[in-house]
N, C-alpha and C. Protein backbone atom coordinates (compact mmCIF):
# COMPACT_ATOMS: atom_id res chain seq x y z
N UNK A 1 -57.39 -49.25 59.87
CA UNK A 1 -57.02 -48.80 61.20
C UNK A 1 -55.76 -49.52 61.69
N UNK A 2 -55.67 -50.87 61.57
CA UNK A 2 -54.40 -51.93 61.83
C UNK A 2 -53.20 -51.30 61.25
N UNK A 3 -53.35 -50.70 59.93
CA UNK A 3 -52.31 -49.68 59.32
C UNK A 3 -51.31 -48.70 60.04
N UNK A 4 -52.28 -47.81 60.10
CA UNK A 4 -51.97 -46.24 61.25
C UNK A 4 -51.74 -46.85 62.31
N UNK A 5 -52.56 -48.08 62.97
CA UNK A 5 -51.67 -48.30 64.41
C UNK A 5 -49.75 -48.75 63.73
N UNK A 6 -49.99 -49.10 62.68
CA UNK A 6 -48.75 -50.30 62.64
C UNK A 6 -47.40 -49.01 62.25
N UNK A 7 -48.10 -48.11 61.69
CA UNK A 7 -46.73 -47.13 60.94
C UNK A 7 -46.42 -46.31 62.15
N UNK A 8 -47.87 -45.74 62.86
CA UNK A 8 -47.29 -45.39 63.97
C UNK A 8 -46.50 -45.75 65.17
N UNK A 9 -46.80 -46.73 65.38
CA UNK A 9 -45.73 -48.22 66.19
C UNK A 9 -44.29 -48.22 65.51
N UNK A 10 -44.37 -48.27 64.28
CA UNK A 10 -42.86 -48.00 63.09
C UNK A 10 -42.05 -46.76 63.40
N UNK A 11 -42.66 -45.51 63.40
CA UNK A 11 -42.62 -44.41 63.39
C UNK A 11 -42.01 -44.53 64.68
N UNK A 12 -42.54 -44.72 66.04
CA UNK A 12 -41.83 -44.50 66.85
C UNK A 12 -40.58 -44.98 67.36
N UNK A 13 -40.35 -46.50 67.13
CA UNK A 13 -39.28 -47.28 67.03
C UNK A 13 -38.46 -46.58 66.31
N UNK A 14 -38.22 -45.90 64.75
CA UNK A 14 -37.28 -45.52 64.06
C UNK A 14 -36.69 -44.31 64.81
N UNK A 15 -37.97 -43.22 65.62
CA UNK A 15 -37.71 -42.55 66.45
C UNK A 15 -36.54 -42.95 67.53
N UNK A 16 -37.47 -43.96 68.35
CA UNK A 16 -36.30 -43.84 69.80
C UNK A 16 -34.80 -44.83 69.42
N UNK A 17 -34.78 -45.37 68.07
CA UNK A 17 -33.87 -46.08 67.73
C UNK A 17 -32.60 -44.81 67.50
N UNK A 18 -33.43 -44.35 66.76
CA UNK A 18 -32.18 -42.41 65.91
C UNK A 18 -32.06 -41.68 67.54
N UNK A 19 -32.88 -41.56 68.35
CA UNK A 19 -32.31 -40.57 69.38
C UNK A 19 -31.58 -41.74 70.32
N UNK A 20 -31.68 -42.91 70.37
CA UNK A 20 -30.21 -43.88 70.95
C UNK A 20 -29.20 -44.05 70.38
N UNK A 21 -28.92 -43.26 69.39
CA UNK A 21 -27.64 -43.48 68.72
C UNK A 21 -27.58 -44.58 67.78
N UNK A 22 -28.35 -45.03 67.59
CA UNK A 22 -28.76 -46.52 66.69
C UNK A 22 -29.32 -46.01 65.11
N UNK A 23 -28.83 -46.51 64.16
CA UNK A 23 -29.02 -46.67 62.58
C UNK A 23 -30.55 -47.57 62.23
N UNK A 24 -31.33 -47.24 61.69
CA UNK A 24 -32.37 -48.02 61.67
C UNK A 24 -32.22 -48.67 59.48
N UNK A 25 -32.02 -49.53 59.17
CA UNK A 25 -31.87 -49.94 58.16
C UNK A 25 -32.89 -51.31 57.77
N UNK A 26 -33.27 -50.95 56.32
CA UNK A 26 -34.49 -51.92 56.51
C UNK A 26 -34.47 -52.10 54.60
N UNK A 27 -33.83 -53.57 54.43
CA UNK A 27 -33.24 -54.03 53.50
C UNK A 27 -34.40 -53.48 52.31
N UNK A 28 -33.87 -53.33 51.19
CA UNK A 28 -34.84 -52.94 49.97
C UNK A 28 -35.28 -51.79 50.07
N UNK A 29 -35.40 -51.32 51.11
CA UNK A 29 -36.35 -49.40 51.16
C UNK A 29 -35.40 -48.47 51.03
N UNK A 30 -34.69 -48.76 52.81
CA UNK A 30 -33.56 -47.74 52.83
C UNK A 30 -32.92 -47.94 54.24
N UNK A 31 -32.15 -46.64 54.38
CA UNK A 31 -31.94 -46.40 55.97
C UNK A 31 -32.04 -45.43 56.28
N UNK A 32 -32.34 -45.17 57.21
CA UNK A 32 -32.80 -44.09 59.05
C UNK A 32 -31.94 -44.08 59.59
N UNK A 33 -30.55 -42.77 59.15
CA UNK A 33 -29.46 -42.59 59.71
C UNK A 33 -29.12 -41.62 60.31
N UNK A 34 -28.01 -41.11 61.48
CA UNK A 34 -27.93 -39.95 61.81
C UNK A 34 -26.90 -39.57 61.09
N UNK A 35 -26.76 -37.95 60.72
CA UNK A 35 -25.97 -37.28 60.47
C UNK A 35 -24.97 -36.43 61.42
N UNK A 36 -23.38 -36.41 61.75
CA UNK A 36 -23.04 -34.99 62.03
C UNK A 36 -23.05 -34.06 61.74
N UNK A 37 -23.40 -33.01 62.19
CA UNK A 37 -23.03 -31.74 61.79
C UNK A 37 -22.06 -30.56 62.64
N UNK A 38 -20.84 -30.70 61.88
CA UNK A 38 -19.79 -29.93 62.46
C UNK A 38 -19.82 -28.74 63.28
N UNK A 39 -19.75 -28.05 64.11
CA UNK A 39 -19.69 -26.50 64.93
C UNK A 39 -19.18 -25.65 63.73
N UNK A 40 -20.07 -24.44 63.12
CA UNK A 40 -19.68 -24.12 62.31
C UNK A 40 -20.26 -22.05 62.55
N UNK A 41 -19.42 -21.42 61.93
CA UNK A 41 -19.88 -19.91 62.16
C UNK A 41 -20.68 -19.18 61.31
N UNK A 42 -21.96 -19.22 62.26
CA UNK A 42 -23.03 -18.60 61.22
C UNK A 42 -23.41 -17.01 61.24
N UNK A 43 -24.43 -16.59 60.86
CA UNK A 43 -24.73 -15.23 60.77
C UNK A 43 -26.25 -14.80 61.17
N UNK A 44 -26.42 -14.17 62.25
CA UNK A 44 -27.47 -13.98 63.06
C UNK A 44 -27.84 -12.22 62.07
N UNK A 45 -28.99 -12.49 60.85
CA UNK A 45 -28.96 -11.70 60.19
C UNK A 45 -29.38 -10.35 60.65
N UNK A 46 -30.44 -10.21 61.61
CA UNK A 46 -31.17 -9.22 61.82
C UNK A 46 -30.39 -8.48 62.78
N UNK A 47 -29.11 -8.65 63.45
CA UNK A 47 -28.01 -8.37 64.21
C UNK A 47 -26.83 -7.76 63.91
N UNK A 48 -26.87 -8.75 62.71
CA UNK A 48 -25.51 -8.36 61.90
C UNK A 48 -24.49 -9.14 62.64
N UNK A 49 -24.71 -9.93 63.13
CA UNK A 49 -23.53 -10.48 64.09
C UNK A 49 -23.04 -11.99 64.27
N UNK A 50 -21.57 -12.37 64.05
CA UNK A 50 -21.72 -13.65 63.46
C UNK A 50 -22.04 -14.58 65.26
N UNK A 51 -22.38 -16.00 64.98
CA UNK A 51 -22.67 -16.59 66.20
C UNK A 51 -22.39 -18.06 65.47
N UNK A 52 -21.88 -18.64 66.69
CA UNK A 52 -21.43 -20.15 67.00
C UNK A 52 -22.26 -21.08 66.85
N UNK A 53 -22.84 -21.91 65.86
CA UNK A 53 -23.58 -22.88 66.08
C UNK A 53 -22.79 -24.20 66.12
N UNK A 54 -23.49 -25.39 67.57
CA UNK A 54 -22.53 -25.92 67.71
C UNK A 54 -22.81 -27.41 67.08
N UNK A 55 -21.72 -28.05 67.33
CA UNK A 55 -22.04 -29.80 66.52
C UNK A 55 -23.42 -30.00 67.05
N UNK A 56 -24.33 -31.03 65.91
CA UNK A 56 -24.99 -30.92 66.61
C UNK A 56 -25.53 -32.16 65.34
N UNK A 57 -26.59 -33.60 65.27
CA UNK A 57 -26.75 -34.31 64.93
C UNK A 57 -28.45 -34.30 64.48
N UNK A 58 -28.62 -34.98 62.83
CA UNK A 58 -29.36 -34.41 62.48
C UNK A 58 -30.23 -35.63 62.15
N UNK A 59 -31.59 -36.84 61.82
CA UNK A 59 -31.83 -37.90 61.20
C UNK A 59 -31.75 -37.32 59.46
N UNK A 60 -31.48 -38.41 59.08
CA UNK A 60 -31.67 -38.32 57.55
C UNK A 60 -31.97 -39.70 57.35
N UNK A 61 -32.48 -40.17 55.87
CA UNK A 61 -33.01 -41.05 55.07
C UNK A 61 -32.43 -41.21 53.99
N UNK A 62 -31.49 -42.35 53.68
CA UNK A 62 -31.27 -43.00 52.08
C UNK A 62 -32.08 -43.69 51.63
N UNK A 63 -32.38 -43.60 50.48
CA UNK A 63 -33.00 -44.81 49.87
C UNK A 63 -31.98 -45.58 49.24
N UNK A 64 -32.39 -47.23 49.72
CA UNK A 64 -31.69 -48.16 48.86
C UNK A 64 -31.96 -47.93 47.15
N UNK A 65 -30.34 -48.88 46.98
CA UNK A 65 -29.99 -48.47 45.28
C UNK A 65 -31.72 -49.54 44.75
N UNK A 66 -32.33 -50.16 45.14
CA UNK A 66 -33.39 -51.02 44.92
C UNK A 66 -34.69 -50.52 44.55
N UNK A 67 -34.58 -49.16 45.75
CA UNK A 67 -35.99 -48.42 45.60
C UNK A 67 -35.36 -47.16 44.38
N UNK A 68 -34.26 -46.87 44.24
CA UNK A 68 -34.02 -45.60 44.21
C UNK A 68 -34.53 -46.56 42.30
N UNK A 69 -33.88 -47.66 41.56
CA UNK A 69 -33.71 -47.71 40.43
C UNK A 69 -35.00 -48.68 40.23
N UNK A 70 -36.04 -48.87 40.92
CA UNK A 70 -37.82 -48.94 40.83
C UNK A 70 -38.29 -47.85 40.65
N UNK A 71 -37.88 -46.54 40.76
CA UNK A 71 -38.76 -45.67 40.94
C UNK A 71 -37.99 -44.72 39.59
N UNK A 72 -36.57 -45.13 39.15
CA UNK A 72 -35.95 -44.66 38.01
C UNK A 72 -36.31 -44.75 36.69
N UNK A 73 -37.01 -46.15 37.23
CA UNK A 73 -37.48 -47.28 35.87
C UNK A 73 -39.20 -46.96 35.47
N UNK A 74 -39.55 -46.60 36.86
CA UNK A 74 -41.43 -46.90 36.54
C UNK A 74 -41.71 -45.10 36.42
N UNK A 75 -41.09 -44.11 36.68
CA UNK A 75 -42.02 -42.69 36.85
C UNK A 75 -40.97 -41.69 35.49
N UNK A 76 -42.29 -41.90 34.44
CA UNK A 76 -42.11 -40.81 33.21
C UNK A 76 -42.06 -39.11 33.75
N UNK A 77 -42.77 -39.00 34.81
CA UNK A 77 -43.00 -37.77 34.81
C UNK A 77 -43.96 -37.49 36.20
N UNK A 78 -43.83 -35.90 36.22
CA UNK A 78 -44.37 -36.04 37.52
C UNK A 78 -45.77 -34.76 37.33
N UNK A 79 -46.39 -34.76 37.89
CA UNK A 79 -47.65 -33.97 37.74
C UNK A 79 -46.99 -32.15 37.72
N UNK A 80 -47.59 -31.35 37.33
CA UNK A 80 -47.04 -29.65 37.53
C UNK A 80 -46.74 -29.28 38.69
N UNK A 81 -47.75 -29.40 39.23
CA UNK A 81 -47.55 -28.96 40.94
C UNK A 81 -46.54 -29.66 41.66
N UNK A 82 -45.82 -30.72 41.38
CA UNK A 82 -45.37 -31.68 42.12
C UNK A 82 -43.52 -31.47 41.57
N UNK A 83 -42.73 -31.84 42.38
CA UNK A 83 -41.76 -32.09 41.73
C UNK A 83 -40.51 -31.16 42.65
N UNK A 84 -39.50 -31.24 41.81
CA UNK A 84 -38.11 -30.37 42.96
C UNK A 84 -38.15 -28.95 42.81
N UNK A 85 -37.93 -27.72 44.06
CA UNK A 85 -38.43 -26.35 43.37
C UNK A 85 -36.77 -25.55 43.06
């Protein structure tokens, strides 16, 4: 139970840290960064009609080069169901 309180306590900090404009980085795992995303002209399909979507900022997640070449080193393979589609 000390767990779920503690990730959820985590969880929200990484939260109100990314919607203050703040980078959340946490040595060996990774970082909790925001992204831009440029104003760019999309296509409103069922319309047929193109429309403006505007800048607009997104969270994303790196993994450090630490976790990324632990997990390069230790996983042969991944189950059927599982994996990139």
């Amino acid at each position: 139970m000390d767990v779920l309180v503690s990730l959820e306590t985590f969880f929200k900090e990484v939260k109100s840290s990314l919607s203050g404009g703040e980078n959340v980085y946490i040595r060996g795992f990774g970082s909790f960064i925001i992204k831009r995303r440029a104003k760019k002209v999309g296509r409103h399909i069922k319309k047929n009609v193109s429309i403006e979507i505007p800048e607009h900022y997104i969270p994303s997640f790196k993994a450090a080069k630490v976790f990324v070449d632990q997990v390069k080193d230790n996983v042969t393979s991944l189950p059927e169901d599982e994996g990139e589609d």
